[in-house]
Protein backbone atom coordinates (compact mmCIF):
# COMPACT_ATOMS: atom_id res chain seq x y z
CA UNK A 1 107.19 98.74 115.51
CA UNK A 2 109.14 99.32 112.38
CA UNK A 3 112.42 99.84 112.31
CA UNK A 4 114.04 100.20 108.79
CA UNK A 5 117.39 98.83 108.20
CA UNK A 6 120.18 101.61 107.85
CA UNK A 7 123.47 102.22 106.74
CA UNK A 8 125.44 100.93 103.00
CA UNK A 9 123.75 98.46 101.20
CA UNK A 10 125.51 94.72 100.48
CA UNK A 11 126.34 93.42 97.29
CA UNK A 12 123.98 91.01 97.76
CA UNK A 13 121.26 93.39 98.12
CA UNK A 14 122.15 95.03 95.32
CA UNK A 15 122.09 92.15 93.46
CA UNK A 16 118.71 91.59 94.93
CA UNK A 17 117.89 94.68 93.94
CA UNK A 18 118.67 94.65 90.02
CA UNK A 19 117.52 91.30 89.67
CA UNK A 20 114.03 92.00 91.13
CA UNK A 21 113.69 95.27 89.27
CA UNK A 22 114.49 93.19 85.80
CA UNK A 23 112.00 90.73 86.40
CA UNK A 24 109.27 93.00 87.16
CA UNK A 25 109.81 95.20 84.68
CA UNK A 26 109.54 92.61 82.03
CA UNK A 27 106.41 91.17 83.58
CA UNK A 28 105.19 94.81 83.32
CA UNK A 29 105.28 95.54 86.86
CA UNK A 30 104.40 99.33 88.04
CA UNK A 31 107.75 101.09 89.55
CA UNK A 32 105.93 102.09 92.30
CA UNK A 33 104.89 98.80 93.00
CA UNK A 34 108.65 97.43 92.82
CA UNK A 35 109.95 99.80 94.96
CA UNK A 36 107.51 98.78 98.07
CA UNK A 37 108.26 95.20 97.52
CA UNK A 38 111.57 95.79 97.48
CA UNK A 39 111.36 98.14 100.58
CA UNK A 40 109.58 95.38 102.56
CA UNK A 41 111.84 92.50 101.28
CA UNK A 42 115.00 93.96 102.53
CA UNK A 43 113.58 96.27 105.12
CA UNK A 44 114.37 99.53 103.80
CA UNK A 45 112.73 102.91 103.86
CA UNK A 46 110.76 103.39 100.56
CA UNK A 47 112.79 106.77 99.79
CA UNK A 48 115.93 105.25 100.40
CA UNK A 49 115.22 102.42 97.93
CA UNK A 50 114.51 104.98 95.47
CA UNK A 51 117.65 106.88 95.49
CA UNK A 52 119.19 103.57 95.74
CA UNK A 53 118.29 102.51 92.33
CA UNK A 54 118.92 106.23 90.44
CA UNK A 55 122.48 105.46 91.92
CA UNK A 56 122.99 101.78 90.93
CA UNK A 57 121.15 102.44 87.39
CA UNK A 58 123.98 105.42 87.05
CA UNK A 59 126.90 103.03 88.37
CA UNK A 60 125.85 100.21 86.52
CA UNK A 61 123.29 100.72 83.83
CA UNK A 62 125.04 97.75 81.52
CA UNK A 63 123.01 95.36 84.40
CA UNK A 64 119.71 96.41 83.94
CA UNK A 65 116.61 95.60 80.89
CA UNK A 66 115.63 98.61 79.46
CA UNK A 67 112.34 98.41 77.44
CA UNK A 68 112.04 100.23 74.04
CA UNK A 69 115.60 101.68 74.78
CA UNK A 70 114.36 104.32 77.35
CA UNK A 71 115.12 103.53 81.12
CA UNK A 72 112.91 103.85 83.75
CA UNK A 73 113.27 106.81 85.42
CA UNK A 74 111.17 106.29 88.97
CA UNK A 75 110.46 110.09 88.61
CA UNK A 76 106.75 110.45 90.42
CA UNK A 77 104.41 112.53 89.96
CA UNK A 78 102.25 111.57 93.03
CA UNK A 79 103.84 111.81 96.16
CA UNK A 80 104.09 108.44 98.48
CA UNK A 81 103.37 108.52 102.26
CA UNK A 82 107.36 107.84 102.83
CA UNK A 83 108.39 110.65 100.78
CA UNK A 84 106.36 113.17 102.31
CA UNK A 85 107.42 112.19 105.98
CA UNK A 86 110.82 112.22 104.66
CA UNK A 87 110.02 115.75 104.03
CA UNK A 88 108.62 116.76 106.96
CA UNK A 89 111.33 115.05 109.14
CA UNK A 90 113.76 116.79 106.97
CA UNK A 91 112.55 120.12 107.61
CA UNK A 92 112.13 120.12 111.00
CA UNK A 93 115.55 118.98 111.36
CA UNK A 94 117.10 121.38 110.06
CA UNK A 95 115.14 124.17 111.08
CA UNK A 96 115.51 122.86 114.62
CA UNK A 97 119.36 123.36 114.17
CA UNK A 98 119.24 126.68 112.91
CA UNK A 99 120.00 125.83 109.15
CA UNK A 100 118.16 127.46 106.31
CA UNK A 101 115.24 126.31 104.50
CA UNK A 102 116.75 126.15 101.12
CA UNK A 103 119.40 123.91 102.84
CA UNK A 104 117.21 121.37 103.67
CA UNK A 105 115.62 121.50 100.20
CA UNK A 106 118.62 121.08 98.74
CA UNK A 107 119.27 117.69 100.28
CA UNK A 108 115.65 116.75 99.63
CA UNK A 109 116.69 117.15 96.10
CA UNK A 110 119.67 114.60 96.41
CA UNK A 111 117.44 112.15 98.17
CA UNK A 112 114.00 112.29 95.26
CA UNK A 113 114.15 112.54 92.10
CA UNK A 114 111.98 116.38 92.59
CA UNK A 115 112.68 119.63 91.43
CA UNK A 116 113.58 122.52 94.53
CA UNK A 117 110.74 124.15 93.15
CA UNK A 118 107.90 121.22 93.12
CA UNK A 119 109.87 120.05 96.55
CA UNK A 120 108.70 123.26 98.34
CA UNK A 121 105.56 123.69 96.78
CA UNK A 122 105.02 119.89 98.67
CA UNK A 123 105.94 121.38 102.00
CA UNK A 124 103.46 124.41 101.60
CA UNK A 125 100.65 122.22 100.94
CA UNK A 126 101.74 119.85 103.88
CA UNK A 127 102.10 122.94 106.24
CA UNK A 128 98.93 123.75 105.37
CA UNK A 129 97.04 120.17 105.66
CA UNK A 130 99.34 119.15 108.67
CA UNK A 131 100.46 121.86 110.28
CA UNK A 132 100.77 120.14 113.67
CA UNK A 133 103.38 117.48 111.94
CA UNK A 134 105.59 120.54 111.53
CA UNK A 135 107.76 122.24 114.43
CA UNK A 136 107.55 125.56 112.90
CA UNK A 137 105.16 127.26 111.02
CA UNK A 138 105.28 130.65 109.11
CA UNK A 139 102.42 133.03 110.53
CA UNK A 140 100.06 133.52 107.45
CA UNK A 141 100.32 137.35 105.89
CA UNK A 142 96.91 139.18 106.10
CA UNK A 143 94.71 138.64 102.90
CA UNK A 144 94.06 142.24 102.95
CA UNK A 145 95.93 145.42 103.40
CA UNK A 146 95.03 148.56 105.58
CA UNK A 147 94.35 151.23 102.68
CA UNK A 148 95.61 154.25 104.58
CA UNK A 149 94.28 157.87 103.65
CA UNK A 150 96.62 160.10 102.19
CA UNK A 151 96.72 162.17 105.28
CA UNK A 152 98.19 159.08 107.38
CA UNK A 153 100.82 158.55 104.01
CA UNK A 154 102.18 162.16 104.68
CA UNK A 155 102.47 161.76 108.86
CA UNK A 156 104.01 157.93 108.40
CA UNK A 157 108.05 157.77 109.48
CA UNK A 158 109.56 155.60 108.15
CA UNK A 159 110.65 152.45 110.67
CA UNK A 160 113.60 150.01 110.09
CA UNK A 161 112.24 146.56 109.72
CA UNK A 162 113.29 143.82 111.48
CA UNK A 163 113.10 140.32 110.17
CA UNK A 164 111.13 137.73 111.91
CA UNK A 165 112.74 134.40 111.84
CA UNK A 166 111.06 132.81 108.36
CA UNK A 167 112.09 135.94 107.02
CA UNK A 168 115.80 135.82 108.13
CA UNK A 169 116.01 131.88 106.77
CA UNK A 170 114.98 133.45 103.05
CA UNK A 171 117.36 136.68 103.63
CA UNK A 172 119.90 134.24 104.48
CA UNK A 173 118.88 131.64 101.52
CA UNK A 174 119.50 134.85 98.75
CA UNK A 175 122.98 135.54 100.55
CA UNK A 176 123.73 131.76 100.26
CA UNK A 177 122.79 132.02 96.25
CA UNK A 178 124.00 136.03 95.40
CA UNK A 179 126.02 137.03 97.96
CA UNK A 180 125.97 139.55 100.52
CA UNK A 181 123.40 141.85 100.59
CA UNK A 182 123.76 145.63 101.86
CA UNK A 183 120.98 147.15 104.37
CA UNK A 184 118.96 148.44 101.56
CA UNK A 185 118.54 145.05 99.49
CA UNK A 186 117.73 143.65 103.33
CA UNK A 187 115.20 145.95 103.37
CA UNK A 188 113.93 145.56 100.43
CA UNK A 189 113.74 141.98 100.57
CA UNK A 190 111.68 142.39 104.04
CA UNK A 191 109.22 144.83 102.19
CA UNK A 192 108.15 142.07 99.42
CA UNK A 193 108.11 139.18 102.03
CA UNK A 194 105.71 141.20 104.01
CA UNK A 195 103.38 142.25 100.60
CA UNK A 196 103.94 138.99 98.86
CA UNK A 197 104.57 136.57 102.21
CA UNK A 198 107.06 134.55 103.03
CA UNK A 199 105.82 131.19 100.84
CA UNK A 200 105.31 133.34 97.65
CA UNK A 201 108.85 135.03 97.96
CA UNK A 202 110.84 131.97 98.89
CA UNK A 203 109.35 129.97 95.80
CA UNK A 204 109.80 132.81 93.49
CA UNK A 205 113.41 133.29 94.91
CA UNK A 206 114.13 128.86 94.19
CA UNK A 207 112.41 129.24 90.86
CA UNK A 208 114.27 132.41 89.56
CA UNK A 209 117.02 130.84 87.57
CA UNK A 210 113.93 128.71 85.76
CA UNK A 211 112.49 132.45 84.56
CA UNK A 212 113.06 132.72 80.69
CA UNK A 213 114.32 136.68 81.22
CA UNK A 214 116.83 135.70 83.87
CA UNK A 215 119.47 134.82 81.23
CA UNK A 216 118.47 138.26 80.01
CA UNK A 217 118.92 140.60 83.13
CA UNK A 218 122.35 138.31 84.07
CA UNK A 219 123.83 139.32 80.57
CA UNK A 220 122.81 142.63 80.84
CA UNK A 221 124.96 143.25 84.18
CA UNK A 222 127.42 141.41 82.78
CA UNK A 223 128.03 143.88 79.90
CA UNK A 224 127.49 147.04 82.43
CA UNK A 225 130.08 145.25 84.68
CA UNK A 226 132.61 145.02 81.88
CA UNK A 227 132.02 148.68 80.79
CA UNK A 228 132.94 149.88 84.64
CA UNK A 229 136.35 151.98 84.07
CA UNK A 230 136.95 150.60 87.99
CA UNK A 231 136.08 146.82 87.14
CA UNK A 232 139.84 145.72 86.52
């Protein structure tokens, strides 16, 4: 069975480590393929051999050959077996102990060189192709709404809702990033989860700051904040 090797790496691998990623990048070796040789020579996981190397390349970049003066990055656009059961063990981790998704996205982040956004787009499609890999899975939203008559509009009360568990992991995700929210943003933020689902809303909410008009709206409260008579 294998077992990586945990815990700091040596000097000696590190050394290892520079030295092999010199030589093969002046014999015009693939990064991917120096990684798993590296992984397997000093039986390590392949995603921790990654990460390795942003960090030593950031500590010591005066130690490695750079060709044509740009470094390599080991940014992937394909994702490796390792990284994606990184993922999944990742996820169900933290899920299992109650944490948020975002959370666990956000250490994802730290560990491969990926984007929040492309990082949860990866887990959607994995959820979808293996969803037995995952301890919990979202329900699925129906792909089409009830179309009520306007008779049943006028009769309707209106109903609190109350968050199912996905839904309180991305209520509690937008009061990790804005704040606390008051009932009505709650509700609100339940109504477009259950229109949009769950998958839609999160990636929207981890992609927001990436929106061109965000800058926009942000300055725009700003100013009406600094107008308030009450503000100071």
């Amino acid at each position: 069975m294998y077992d990586p090797k945990k815990g700091k790496y040596t000097e000696e691998e590190n050394t290892y480590i520079i030295e092999a990623i010199n030589k093969g990048s002046a014999a015009g070796k693939r990064d991917r393929d120096l990684l798993k040789q590296i992984s397997l020579d000093l039986n390590r996981g392949y995603a921790g051999i990654m990460s390795h190397v942003r960090k030593l390349r950031a500590e010591n970049p005066h130690r490695f050959i750079q060709n044509d003066g740009d470094p390599i990055t080991f940014r992937l656009n394909s994702w490796e077996k390792e990284e994606e059961d990184l993922v999944i063990a990742t996820v169900n981790r933290f899920l299992k102990e109650g944490k948020s998704l975002s959370t666990a996205i956000a250490e994802l982040e730290s560990k491969l060189s990926r984007t929040q956004g492309a990082i949860y787009q990866r887990i959607y499609t994995l959820r979808r192709k293996n969803p037995e890999k995952f301890s919990f899975v979202p329900e699925q939203r129906p792909r089409k709404r009830r179309q009520l008559q306007d008779w049943q509009l006028n009769r309707a009360t209106i109903q609190k809702a109350h968050p199912s568990f996905e839904e309180s992991l991305i209520l509690k995700t937008f009061e990790d990033r804005y704040g606390r929210s008051t009932p009505a943003t709650k509700d609100q933020l339940v109504r477009l989860m259950r229109q949009y689902g769950c998958t839609r809303v999160s990636i929207a909410l981890l992609t927001l700051e990436e929106d061109k008009n965000f800058p926009n709206i942000v300055a725009d409260f700003l100013s009406s904040r600094l107008q308030h008579r009450h503000f100071l």
